[in-house]
C-alpha atoms as a PDB file:
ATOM      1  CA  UNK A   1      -2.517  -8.687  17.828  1.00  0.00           C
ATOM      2  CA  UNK A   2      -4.198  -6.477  15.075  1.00  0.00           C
ATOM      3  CA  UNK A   3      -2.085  -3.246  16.857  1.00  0.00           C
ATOM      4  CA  UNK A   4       0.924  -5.105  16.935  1.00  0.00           C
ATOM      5  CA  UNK A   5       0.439  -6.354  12.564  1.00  0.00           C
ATOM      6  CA  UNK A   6      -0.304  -2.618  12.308  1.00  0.00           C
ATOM      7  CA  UNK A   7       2.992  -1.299  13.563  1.00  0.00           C
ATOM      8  CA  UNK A   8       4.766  -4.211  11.551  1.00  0.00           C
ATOM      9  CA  UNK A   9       3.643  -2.531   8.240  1.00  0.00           C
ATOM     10  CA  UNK A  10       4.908   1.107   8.895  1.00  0.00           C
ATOM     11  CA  UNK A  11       5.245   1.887   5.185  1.00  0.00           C
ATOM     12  CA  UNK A  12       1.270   1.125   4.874  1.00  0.00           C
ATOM     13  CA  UNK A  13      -0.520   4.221   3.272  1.00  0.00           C
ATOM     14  CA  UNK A  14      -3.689   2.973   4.650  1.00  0.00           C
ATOM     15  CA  UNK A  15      -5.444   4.761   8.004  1.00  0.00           C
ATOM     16  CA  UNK A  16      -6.914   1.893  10.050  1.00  0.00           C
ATOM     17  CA  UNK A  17     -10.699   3.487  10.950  1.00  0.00           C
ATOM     18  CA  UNK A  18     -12.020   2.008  13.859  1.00  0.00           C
ATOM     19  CA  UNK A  19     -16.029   2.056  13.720  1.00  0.00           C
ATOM     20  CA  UNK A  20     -18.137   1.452  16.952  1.00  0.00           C
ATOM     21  CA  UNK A  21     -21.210   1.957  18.555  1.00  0.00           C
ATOM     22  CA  UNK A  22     -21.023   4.280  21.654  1.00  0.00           C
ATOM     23  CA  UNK A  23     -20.661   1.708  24.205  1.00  0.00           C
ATOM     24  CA  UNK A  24     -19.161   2.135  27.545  1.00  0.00           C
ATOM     25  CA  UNK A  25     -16.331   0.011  26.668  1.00  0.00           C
ATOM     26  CA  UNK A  26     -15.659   1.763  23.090  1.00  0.00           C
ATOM     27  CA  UNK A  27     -16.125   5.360  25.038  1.00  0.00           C
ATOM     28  CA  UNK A  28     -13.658   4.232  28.146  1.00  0.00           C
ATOM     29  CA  UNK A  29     -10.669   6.609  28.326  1.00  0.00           C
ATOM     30  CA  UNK A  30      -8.293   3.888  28.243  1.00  0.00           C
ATOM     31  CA  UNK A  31      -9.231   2.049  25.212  1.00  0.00           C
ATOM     32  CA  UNK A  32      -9.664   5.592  23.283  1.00  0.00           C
ATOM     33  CA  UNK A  33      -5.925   6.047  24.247  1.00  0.00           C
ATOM     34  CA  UNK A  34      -4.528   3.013  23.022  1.00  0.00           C
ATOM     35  CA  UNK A  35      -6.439   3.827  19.046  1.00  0.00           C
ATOM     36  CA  UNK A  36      -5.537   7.138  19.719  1.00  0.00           C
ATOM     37  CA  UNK A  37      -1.503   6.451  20.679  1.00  0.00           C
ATOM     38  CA  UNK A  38      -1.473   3.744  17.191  1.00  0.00           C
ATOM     39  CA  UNK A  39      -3.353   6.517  15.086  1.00  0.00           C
ATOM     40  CA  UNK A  40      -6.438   4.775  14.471  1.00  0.00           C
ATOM     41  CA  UNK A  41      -9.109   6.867  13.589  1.00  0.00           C
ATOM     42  CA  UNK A  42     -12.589   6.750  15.574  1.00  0.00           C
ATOM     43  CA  UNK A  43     -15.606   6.720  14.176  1.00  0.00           C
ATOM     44  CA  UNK A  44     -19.216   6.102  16.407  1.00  0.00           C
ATOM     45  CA  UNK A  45     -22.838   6.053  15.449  1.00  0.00           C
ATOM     46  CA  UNK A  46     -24.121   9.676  16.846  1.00  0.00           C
ATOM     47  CA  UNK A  47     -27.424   8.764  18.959  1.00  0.00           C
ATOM     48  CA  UNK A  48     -26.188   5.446  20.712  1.00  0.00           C
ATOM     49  CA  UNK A  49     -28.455   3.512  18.383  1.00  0.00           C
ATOM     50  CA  UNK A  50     -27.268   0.069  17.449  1.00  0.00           C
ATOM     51  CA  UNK A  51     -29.274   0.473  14.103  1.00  0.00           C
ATOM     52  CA  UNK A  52     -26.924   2.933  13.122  1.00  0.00           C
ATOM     53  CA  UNK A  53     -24.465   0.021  12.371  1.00  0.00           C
ATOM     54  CA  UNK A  54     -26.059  -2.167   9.815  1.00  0.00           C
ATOM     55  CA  UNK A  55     -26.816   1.284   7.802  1.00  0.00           C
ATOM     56  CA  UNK A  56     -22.942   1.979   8.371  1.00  0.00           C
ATOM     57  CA  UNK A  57     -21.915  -1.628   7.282  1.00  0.00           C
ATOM     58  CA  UNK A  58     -24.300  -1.544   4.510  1.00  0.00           C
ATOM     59  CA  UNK A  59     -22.834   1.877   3.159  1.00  0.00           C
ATOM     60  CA  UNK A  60     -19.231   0.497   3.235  1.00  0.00           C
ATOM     61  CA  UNK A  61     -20.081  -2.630   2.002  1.00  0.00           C
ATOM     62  CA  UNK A  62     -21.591  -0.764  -1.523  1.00  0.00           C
ATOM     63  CA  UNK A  63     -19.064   1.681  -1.270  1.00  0.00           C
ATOM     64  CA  UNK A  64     -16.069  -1.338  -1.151  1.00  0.00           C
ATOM     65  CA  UNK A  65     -18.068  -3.445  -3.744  1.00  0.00           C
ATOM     66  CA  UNK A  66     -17.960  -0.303  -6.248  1.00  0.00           C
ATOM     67  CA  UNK A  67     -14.607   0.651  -6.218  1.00  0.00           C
ATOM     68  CA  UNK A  68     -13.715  -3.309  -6.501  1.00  0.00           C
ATOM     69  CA  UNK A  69     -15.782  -3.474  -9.536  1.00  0.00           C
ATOM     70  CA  UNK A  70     -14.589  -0.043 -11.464  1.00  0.00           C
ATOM     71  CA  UNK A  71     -11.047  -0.916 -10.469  1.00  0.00           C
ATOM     72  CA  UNK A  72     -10.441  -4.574 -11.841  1.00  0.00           C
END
């Protein structure tokens, strides 16, 4: 469903990123394809460590809250 909003709003300027762990299912040929074929970027933590998620969601979550707050 989120693929097929994407493709409705061709004159977006926005790149969908799509952030995962390394997981089998995130890594599997297939699904890299189909983000791949709707040009969504990939992003994965880089030692298979689920840790390395909360420090990424932490990071975009001051990073989003920022540029909220210096651009009202």
């Amino acid at each position: 469903m989120a693929i097929l909003d994407l493709n409705k709003e061709s004159e977006s300027h926005f790149q969908l990123v799509y952030y995962s762990d390394r997981g089998v299912k995130y890594c599997h040929h297939e699904y890299v394809k189909l983000l791949q074929d709707n040009h969504i970027k990939i992003s994965m933590t880089e030692n298979r460590d689920p840790l390395e998620n909360a420090i990424a969601e932490k990071v975009n979550g001051i990073i989003l809250e920022e540029h909220f707050i210096h651009n009202k």
